[in-house]
C-alpha atoms as a PDB file:
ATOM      1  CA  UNK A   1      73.088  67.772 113.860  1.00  0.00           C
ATOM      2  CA  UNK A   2      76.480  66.694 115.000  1.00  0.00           C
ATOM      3  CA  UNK A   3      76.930  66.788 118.948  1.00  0.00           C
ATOM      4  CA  UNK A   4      79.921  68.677 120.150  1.00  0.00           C
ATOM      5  CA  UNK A   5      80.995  68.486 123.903  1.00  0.00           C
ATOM      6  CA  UNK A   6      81.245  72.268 124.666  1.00  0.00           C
ATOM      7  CA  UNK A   7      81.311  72.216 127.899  1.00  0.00           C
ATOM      8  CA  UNK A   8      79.774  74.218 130.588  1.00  0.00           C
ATOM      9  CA  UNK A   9      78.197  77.538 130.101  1.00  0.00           C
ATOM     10  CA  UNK A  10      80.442  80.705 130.177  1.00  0.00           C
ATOM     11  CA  UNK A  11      79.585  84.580 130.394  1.00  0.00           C
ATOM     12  CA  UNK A  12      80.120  86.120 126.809  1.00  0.00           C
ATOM     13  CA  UNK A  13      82.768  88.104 128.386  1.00  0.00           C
ATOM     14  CA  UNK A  14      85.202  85.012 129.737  1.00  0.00           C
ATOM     15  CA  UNK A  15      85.372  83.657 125.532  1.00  0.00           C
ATOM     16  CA  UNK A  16      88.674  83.090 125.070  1.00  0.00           C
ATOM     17  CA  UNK A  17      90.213  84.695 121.367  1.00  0.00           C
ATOM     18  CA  UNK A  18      90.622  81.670 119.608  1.00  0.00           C
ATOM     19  CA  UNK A  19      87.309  79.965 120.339  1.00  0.00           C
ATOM     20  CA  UNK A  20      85.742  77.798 118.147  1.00  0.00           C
ATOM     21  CA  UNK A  21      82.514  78.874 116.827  1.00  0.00           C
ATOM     22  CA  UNK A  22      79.717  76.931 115.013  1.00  0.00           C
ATOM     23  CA  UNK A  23      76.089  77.033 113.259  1.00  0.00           C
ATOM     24  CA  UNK A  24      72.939  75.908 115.083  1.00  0.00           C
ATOM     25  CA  UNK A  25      74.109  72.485 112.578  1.00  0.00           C
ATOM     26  CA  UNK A  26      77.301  71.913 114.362  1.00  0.00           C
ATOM     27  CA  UNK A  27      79.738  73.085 111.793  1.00  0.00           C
ATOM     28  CA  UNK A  28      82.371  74.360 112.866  1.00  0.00           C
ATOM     29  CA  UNK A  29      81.827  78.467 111.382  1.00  0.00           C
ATOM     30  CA  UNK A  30      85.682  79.790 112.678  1.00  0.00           C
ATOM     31  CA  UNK A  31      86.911  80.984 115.925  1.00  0.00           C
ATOM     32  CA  UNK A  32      86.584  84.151 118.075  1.00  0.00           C
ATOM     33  CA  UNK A  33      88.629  86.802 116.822  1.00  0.00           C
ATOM     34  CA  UNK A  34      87.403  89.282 119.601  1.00  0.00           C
ATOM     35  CA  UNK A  35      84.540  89.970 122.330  1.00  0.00           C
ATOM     36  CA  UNK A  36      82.630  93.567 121.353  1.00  0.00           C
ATOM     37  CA  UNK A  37      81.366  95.251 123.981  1.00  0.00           C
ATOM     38  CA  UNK A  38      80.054  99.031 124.631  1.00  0.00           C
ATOM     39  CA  UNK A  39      80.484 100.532 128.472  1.00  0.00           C
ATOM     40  CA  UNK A  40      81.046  96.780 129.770  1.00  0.00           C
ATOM     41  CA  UNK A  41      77.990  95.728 127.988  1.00  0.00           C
ATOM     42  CA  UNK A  42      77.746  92.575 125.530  1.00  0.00           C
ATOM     43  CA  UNK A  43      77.275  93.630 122.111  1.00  0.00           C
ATOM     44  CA  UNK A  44      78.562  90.348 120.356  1.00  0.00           C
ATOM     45  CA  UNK A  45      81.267  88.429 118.933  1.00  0.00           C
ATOM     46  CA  UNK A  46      83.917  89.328 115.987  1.00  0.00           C
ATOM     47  CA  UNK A  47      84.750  85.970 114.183  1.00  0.00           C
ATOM     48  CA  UNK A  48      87.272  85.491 112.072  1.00  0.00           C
ATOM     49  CA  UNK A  49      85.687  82.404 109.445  1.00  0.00           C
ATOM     50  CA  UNK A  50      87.191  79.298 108.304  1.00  0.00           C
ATOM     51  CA  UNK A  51      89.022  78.482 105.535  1.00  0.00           C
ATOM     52  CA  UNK A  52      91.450  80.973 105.947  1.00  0.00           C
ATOM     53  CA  UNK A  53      92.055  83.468 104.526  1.00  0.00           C
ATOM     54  CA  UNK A  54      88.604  83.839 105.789  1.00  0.00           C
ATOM     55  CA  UNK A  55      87.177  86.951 106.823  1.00  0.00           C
ATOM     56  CA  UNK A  56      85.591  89.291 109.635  1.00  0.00           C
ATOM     57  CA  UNK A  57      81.790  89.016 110.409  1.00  0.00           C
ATOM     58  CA  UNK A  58      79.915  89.752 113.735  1.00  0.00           C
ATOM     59  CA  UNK A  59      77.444  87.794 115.676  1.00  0.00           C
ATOM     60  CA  UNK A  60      74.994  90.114 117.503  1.00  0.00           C
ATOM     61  CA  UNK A  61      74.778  88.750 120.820  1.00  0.00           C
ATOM     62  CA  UNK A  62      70.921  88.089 120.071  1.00  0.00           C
ATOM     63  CA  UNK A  63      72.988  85.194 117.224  1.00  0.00           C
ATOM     64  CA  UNK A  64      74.183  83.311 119.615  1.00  0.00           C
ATOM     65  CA  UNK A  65      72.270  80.470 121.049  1.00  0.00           C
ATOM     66  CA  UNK A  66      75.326  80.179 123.926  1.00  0.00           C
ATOM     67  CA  UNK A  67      79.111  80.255 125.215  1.00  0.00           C
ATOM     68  CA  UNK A  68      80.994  77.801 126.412  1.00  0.00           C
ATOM     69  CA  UNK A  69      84.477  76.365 127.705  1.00  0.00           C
ATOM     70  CA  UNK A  70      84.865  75.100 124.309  1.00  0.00           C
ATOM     71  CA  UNK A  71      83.222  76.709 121.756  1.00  0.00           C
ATOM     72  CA  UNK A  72      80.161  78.783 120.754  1.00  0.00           C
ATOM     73  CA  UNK A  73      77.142  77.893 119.235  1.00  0.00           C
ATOM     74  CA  UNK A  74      74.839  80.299 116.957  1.00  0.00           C
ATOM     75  CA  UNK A  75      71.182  80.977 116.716  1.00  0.00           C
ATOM     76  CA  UNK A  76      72.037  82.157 113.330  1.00  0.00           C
ATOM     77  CA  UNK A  77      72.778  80.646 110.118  1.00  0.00           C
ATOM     78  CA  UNK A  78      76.868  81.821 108.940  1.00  0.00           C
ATOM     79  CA  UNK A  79      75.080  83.823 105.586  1.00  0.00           C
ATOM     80  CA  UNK A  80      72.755  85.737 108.264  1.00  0.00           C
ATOM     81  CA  UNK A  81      76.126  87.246 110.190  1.00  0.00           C
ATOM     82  CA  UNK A  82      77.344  90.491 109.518  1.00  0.00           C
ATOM     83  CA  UNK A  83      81.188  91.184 107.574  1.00  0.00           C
ATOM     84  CA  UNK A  84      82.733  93.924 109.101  1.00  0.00           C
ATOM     85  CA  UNK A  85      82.903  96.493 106.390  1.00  0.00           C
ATOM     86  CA  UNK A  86      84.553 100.382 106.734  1.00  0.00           C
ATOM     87  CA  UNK A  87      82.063 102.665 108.542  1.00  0.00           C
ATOM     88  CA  UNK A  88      79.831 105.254 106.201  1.00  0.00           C
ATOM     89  CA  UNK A  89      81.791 108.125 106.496  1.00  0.00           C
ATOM     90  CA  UNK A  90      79.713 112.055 106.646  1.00  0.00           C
ATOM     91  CA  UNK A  91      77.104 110.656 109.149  1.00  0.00           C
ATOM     92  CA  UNK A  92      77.627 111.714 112.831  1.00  0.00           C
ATOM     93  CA  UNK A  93      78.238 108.735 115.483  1.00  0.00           C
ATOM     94  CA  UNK A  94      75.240 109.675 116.994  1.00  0.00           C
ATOM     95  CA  UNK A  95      73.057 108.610 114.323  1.00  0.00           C
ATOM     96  CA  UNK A  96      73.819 105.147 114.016  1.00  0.00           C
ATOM     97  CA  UNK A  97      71.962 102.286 115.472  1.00  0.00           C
ATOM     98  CA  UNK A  98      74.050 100.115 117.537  1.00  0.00           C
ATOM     99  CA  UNK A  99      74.726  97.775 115.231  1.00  0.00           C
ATOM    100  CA  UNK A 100      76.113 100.096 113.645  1.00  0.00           C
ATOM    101  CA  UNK A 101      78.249 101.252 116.370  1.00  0.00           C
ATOM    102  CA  UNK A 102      79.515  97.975 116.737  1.00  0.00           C
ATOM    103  CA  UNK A 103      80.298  97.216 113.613  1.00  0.00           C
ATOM    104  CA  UNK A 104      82.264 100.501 113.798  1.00  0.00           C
ATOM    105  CA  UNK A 105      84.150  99.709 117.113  1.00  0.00           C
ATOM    106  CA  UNK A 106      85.332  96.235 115.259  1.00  0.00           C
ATOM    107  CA  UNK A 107      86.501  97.370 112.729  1.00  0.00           C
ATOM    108  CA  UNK A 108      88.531 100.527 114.316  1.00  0.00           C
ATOM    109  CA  UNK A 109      89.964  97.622 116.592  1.00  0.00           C
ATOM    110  CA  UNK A 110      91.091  95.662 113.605  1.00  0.00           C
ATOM    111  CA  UNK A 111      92.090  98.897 111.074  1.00  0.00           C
ATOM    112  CA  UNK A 112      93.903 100.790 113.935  1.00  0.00           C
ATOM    113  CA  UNK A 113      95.054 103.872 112.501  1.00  0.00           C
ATOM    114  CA  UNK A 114      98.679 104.457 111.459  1.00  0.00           C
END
């Protein structure tokens, strides 16, 4: 595992956009696109992967072994994060878990409507 000097330890909240983020091996995964949170609680992190293009996934914030000055560091393996896909249309909001919800929130954020 390569050792990366992150820093001290940050609330989930403070991550900066930008943010370099990276597997429980120390590669480097891609950087913080956006922090996802529902009525000022943590939900988890949208990255945006590397090489670009890349895409969108989300780390739950039970993927994320911590946050730092400098970078975050997952629990999870990149394959086990979820890409941020269009929400299932005909079910009501209600209904969904809140993964779900979250998922839904990111991608509204990054599809605004036109």
């Amino acid at each position: 595992m390569e050792t990366i000097d992150l820093g001290r330890a940050i609330s989930p909240l403070g991550v900066a956009e930008g943010t370099p983020v990276y597997d429980p091996e120390g590669r480097r995964v891609g950087v913080v696109d956006e922090v996802s949170q529902w009525q000022g609680i943590f939900d988890g992190l949208v990255v945006h992967t590397v090489p670009l293009p890349g895409r969108h996934v989300f780390a739950a914030h039970d993927q994320l072994a911590g946050v730092y000055e400098r970078g975050v560091r997952l629990a999870a393996g990149r394959d086990e994060l979820r890409e941020i896909e269009p929400p299932r249309r005909g079910r009501p909001l209600g209904d969904e878990s809140r993964l779900e919800a979250a998922l839904r929130r990111a991608w509204d954020r990054l599809h605004p409507p036109r």
